[in-house]
C-alpha atoms as a PDB file:
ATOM      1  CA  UNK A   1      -8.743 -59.611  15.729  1.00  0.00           C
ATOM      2  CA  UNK A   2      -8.085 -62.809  17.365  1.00  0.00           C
ATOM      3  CA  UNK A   3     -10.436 -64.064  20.355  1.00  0.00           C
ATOM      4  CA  UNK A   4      -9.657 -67.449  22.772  1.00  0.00           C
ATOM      5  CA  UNK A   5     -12.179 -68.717  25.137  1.00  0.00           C
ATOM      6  CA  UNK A   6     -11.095 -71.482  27.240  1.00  0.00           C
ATOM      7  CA  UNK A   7     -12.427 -73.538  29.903  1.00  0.00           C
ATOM      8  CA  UNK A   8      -9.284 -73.738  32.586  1.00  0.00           C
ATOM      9  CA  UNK A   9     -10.773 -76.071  35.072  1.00  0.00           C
ATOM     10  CA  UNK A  10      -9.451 -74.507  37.938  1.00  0.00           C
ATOM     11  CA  UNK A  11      -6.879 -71.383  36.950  1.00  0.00           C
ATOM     12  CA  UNK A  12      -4.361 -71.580  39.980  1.00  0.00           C
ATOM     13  CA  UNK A  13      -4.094 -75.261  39.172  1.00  0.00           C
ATOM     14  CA  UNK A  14      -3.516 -73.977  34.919  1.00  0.00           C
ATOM     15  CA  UNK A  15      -1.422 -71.785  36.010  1.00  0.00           C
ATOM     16  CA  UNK A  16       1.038 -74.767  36.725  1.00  0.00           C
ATOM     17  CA  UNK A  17       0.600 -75.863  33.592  1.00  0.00           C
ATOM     18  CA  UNK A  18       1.727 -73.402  31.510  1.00  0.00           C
ATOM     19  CA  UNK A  19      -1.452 -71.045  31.491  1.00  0.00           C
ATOM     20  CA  UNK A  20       0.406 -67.661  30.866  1.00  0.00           C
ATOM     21  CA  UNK A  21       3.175 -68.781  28.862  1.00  0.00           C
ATOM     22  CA  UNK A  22       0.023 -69.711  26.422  1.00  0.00           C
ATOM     23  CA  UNK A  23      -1.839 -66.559  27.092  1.00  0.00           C
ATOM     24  CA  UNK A  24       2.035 -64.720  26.608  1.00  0.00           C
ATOM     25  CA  UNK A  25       2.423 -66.593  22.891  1.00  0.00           C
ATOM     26  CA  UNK A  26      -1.606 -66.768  21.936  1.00  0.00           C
ATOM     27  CA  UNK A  27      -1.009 -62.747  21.362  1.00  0.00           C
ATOM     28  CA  UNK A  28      -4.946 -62.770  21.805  1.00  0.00           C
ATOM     29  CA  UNK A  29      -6.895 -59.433  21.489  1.00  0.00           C
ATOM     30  CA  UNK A  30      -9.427 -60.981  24.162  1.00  0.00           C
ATOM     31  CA  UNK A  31      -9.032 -63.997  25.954  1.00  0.00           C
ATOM     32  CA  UNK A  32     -11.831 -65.250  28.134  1.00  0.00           C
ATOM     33  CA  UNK A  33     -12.004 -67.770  30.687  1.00  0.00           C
ATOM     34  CA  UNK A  34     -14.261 -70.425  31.917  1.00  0.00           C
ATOM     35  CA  UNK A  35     -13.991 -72.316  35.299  1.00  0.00           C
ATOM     36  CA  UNK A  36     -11.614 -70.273  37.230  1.00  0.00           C
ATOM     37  CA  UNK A  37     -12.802 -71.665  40.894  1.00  0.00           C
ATOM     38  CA  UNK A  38     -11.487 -68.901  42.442  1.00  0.00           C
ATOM     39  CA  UNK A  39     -12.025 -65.734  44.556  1.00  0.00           C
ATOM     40  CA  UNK A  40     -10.403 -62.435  44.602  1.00  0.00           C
ATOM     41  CA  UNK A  41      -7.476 -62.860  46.637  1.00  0.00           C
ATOM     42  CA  UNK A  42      -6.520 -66.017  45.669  1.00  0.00           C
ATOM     43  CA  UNK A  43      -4.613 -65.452  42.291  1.00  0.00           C
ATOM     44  CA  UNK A  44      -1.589 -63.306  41.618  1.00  0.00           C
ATOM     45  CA  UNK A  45      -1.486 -63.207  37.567  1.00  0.00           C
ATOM     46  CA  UNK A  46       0.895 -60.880  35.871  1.00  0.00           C
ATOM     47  CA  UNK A  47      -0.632 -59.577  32.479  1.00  0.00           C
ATOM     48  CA  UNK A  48      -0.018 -56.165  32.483  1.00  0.00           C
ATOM     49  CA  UNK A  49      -1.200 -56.098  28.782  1.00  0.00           C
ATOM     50  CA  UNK A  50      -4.278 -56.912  29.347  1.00  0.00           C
ATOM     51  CA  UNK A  51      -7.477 -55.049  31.422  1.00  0.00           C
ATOM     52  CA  UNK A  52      -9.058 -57.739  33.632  1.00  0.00           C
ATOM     53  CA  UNK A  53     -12.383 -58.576  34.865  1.00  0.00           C
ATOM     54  CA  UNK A  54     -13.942 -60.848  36.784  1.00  0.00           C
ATOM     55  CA  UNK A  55     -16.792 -62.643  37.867  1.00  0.00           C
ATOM     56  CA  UNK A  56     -16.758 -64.771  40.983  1.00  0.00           C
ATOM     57  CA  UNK A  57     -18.725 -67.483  42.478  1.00  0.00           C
ATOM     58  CA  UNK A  58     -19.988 -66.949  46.172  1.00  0.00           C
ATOM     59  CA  UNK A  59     -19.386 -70.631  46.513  1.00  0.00           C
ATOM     60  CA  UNK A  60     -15.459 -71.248  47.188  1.00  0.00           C
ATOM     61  CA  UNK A  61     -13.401 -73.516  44.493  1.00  0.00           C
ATOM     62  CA  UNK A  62     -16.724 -73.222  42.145  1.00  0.00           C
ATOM     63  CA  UNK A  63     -17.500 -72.517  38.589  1.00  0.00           C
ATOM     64  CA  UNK A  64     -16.219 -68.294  38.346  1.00  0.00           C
ATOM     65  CA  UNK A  65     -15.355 -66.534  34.260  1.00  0.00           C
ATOM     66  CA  UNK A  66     -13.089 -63.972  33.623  1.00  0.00           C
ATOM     67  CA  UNK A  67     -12.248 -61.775  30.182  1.00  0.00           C
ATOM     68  CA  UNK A  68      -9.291 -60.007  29.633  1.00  0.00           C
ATOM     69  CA  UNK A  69      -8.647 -57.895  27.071  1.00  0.00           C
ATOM     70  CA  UNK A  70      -6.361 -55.562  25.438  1.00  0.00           C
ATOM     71  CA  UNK A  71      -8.412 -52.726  24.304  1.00  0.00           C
ATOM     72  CA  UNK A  72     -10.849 -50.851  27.225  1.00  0.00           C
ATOM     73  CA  UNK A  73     -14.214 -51.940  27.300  1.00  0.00           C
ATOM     74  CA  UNK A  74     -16.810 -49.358  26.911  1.00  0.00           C
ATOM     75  CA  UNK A  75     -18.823 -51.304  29.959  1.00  0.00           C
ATOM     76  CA  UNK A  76     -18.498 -54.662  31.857  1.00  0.00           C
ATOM     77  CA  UNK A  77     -21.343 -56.275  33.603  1.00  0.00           C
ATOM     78  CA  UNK A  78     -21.582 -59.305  35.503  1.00  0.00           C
ATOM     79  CA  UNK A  79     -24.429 -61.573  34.897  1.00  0.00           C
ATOM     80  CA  UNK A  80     -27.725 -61.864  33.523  1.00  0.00           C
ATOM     81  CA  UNK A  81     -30.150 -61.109  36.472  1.00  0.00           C
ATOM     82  CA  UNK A  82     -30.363 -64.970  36.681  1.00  0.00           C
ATOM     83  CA  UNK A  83     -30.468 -66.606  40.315  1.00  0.00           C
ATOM     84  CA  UNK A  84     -27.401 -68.431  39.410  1.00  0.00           C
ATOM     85  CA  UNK A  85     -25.563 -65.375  38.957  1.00  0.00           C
ATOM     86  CA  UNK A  86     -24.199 -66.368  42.283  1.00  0.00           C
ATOM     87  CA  UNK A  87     -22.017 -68.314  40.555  1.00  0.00           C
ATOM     88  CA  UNK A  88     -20.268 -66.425  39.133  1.00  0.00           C
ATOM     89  CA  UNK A  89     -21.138 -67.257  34.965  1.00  0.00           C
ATOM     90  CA  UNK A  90     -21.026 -64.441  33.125  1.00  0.00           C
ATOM     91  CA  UNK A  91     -19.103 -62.022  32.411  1.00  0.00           C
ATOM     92  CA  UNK A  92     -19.788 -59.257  29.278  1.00  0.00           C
ATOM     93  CA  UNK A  93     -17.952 -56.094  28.062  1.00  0.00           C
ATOM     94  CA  UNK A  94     -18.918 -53.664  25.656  1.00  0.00           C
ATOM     95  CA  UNK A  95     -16.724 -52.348  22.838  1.00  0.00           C
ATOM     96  CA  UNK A  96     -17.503 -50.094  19.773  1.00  0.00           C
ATOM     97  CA  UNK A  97     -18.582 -52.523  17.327  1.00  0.00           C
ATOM     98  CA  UNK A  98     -19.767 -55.465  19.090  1.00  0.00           C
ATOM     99  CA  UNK A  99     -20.552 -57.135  22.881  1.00  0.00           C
ATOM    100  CA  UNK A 100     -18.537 -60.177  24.075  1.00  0.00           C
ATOM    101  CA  UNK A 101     -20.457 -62.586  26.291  1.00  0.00           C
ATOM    102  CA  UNK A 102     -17.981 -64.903  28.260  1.00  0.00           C
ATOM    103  CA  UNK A 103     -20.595 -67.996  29.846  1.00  0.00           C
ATOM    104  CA  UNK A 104     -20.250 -71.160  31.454  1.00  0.00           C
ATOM    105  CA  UNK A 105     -23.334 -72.650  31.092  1.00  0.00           C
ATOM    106  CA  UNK A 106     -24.536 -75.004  33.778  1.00  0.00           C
ATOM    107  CA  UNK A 107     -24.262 -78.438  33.735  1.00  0.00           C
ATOM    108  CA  UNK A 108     -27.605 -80.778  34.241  1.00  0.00           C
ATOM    109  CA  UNK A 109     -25.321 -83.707  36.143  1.00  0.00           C
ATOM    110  CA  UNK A 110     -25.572 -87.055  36.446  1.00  0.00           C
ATOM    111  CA  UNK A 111     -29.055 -88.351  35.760  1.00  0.00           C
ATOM    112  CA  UNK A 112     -30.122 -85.058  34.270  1.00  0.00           C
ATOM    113  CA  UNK A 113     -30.966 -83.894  38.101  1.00  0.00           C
ATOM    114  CA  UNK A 114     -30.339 -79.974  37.434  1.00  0.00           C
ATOM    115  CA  UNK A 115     -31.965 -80.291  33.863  1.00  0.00           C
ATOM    116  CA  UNK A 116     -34.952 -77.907  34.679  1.00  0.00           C
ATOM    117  CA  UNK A 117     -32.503 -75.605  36.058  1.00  0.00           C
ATOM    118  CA  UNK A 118     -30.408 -75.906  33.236  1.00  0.00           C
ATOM    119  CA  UNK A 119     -33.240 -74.731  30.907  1.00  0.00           C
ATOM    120  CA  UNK A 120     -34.321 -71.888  32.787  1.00  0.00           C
ATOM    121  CA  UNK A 121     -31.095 -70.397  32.388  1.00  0.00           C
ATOM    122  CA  UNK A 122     -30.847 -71.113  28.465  1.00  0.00           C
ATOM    123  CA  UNK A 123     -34.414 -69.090  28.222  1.00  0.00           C
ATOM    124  CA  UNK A 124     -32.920 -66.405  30.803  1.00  0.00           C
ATOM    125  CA  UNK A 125     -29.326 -66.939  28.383  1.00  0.00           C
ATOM    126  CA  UNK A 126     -30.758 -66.288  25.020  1.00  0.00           C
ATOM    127  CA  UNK A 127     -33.746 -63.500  26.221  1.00  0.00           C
ATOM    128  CA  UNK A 128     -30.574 -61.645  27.607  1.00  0.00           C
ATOM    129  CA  UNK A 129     -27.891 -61.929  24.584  1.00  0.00           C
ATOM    130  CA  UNK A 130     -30.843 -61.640  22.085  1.00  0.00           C
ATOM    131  CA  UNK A 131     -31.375 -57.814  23.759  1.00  0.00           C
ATOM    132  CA  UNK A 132     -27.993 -57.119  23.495  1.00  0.00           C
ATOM    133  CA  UNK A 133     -28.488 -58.083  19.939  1.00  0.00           C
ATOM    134  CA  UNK A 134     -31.067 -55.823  19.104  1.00  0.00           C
ATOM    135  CA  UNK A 135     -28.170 -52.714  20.055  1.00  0.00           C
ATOM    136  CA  UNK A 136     -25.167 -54.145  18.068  1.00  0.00           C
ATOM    137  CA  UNK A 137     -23.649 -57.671  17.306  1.00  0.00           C
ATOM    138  CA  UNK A 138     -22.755 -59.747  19.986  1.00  0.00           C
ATOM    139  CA  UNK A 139     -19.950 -62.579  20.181  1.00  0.00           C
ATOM    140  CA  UNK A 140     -20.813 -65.257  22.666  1.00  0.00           C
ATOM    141  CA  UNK A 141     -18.114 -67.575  23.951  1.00  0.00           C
ATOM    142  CA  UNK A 142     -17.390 -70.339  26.564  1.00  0.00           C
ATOM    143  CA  UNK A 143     -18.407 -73.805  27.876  1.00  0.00           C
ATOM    144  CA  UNK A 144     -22.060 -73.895  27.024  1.00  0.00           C
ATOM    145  CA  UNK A 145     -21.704 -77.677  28.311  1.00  0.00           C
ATOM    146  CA  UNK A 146     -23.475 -79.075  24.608  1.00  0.00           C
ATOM    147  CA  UNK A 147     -22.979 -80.899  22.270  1.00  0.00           C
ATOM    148  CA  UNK A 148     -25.871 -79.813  19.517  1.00  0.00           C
ATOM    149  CA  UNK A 149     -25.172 -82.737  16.966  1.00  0.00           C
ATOM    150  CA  UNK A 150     -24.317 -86.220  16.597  1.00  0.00           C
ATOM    151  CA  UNK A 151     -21.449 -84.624  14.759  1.00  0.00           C
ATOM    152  CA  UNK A 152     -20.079 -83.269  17.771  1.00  0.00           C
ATOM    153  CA  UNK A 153     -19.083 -85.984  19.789  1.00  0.00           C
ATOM    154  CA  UNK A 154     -17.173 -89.588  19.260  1.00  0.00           C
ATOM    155  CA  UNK A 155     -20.373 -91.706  21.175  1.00  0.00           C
ATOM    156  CA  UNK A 156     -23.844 -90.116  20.161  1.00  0.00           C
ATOM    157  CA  UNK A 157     -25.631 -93.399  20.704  1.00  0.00           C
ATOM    158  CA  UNK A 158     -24.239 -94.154  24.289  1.00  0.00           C
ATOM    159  CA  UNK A 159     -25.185 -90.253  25.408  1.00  0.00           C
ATOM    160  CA  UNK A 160     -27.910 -89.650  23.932  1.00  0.00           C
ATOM    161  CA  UNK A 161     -30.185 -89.710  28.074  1.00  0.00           C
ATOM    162  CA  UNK A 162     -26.816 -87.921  29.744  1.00  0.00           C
ATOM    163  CA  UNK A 163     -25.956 -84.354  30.400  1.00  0.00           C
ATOM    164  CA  UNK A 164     -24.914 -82.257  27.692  1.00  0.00           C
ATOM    165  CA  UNK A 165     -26.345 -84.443  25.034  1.00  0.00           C
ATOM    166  CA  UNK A 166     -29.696 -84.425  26.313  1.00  0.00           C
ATOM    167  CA  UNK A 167     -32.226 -84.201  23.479  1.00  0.00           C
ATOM    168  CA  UNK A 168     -33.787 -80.946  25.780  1.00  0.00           C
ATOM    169  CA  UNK A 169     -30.161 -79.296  25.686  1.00  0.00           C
ATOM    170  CA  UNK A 170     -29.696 -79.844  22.147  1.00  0.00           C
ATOM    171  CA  UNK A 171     -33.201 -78.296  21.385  1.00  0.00           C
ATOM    172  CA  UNK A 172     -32.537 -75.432  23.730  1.00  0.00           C
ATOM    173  CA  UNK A 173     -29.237 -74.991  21.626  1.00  0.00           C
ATOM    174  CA  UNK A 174     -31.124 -75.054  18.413  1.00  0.00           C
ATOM    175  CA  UNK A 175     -33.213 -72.406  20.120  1.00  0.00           C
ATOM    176  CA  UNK A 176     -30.344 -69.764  20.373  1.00  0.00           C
ATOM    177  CA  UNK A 177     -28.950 -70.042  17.059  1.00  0.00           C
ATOM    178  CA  UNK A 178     -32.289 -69.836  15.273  1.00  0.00           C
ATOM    179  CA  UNK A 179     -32.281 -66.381  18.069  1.00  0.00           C
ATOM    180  CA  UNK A 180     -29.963 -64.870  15.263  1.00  0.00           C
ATOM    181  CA  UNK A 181     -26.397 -66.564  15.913  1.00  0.00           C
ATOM    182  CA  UNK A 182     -24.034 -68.540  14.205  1.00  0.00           C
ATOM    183  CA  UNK A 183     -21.806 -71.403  15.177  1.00  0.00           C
ATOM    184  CA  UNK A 184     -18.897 -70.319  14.114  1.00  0.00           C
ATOM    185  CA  UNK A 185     -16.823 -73.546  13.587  1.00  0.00           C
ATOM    186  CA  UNK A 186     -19.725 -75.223  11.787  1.00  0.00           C
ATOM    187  CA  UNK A 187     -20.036 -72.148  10.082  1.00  0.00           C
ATOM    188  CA  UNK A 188     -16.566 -72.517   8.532  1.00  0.00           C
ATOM    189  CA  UNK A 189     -16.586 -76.598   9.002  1.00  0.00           C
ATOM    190  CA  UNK A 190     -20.204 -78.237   8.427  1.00  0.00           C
ATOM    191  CA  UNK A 191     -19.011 -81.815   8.249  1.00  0.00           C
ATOM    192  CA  UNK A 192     -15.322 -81.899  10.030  1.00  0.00           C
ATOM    193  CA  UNK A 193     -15.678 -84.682  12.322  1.00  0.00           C
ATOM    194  CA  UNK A 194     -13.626 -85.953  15.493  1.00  0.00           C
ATOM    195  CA  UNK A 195     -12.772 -82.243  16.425  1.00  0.00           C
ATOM    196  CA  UNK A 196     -13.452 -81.940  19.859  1.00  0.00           C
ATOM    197  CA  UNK A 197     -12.703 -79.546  22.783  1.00  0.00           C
ATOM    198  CA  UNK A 198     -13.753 -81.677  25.945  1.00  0.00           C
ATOM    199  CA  UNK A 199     -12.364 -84.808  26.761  1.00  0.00           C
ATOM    200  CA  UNK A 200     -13.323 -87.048  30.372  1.00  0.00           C
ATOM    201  CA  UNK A 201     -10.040 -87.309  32.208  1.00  0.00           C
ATOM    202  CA  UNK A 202     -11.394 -91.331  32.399  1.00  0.00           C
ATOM    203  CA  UNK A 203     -10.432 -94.358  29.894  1.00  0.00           C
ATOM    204  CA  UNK A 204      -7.939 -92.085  27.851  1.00  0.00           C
ATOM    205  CA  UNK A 205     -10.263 -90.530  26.411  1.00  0.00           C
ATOM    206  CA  UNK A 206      -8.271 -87.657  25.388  1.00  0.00           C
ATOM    207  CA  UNK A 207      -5.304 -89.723  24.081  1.00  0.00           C
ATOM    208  CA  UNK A 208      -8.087 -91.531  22.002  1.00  0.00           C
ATOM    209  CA  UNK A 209      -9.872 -88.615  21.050  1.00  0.00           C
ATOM    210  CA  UNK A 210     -13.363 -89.720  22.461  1.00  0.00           C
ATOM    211  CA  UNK A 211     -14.504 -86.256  23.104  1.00  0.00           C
ATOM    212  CA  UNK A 212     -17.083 -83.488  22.872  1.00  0.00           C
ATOM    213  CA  UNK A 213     -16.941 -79.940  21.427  1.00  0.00           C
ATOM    214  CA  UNK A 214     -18.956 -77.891  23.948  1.00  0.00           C
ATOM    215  CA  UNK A 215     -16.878 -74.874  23.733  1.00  0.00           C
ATOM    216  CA  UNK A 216     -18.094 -72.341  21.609  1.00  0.00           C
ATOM    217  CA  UNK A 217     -17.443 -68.978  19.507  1.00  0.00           C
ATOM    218  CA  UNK A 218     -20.625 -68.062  18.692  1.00  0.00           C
ATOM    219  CA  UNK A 219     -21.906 -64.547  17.027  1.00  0.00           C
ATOM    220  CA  UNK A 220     -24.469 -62.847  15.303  1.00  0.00           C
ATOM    221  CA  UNK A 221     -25.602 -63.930  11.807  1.00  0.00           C
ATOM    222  CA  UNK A 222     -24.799 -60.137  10.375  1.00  0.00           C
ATOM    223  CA  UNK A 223     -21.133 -60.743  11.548  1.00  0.00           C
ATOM    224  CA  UNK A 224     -20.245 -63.849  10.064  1.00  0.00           C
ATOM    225  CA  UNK A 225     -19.014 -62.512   7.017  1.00  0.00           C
ATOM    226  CA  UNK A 226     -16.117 -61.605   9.229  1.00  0.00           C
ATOM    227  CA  UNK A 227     -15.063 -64.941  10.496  1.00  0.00           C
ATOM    228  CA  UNK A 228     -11.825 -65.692   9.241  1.00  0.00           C
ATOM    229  CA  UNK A 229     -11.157 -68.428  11.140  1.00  0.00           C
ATOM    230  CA  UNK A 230     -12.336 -70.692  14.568  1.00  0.00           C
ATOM    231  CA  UNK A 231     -10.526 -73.259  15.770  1.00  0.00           C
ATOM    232  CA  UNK A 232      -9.537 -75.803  19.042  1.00  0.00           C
ATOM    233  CA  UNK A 233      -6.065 -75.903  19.992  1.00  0.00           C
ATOM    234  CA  UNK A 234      -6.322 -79.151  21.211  1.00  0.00           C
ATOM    235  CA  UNK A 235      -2.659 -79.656  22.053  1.00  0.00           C
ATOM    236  CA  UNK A 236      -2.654 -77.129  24.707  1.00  0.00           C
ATOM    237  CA  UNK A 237      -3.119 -79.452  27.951  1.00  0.00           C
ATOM    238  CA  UNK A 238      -3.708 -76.913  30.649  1.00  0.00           C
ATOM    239  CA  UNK A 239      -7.167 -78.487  31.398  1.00  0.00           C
ATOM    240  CA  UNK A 240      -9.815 -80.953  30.395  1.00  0.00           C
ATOM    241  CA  UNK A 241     -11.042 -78.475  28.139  1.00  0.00           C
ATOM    242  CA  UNK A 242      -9.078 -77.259  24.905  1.00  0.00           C
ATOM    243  CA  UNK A 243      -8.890 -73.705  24.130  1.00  0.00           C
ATOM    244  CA  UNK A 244     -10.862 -72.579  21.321  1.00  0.00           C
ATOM    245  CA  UNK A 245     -10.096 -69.134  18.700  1.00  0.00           C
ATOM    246  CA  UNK A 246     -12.391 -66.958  17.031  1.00  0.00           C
ATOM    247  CA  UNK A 247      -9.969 -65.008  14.612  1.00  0.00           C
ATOM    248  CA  UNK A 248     -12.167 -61.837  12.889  1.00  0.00           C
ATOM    249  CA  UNK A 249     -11.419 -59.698  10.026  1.00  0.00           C
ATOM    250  CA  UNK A 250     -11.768 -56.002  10.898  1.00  0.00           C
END
């Protein structure tokens, strides 16, 4: 079973950039999507392969997730009974072995303003996926908008007070894996360095590789005997963010 999440920073402006011809040749089982700053009737996508569902933001041109997938869901909910559910960040469907969580996790901004906002909805995050947990394994994906170690960005040092590297995030991060779930990457990859998923359209940073991995496949400890593979297609250039693949033996 193969699994993309991927932050699209804006899908109609993706879709210019190649967004289903990836989805078309990614022959993903579920692909999930972070960022789609869009409402209902303002996308025409062609996938007939896939069942789609959404979650939108009540603000226009803000945040929004989507999953598709290939097999029916037994359920799909929207949310977490968070207030920022208004925006439109999460999206989860039900199948017979497992739950898939899509999230885009809020970002504290500049100066760490929305910080205590940010870590009310990592306790409201983890209290919710850690119930699902207790019914059957769950697979969590998406921008989670952290960077949990030193290891998992090129400047540490120079971050270390700014959003997403915040030592509050990283602790909150800690918190949800020691919940009962496993980084899949770092599962596979403990000490690959420069691997990155996010890069600041500023200074080049992409071309230099000056990034962060804050996109995540992450799933319950019992289940990661089945991880075959997770990796960051970090050639595909649809966004700011890369695209990043859970692949699952059955």
């Amino acid at each position: 079973m193969k699994l993309i999440s991927w932050n699209v920073n804006g899908l109609r402006a993706c879709q210019k950039k190649g967004f289903e011809e990836y989805l078309d040749q990614s022959n993903a089982d579920i692909f999930c999507l972070q960022e789609t700053k869009l409402q209902q009737d303002q996308i025409d996508l062609d996938i007939p392969a896939y069942h789609t569902y959404w979650s939108f933001a009540e603000k226009k041109g803000y945040s929004g997730t989507a999953l598709f997938t290939k097999v029916k869901p037994l359920s799909v909910e929207t949310g977490i009974g968070h207030p920022l559910d208004s925006e439109g960040r999460v999206v989860t469907a039900e199948f017979e072995d497992f739950f898939v969580v899509c999230c885009y996790t809020p970002n504290s901004q500049d100066g760490l303003a929305r910080l205590s906002v940010r870590l009310d909805w990592d306790e409201a995050f983890r209290a919710y996926v850690s119930e699902l947990n207790e019914i059957k394994g769950v697979l969590i994906c998406g921008d989670l908008n952290v960077a949990h170690k030193s290891i998992d960005l090129k400047n540490p040092k120079a971050n270390e007070k700014n959003a997403g590297y915040s030592i509050e995030e990283r602790e909150s991060f800690s918190r949800l894996l020691e919940a009962g779930f496993t980084d899949s990457f770092r599962h596979l990859y403990p000490q690959r360095t420069e691997t990155y998923s996010w890069w600041s359209y500023r200074f080049n940073a992409r071309a230099n590789n000056a990034g962060w991995r804050i996109d995540y496949w992450l799933l319950s400890d019992h289940l990661k005997d089945r991880i075959e593979e997770s990796s960051i297609d970090a050639e595909i250039l649809g966004s700011d963010h890369a695209p990043v693949v859970l692949t699952l033996s059955d």
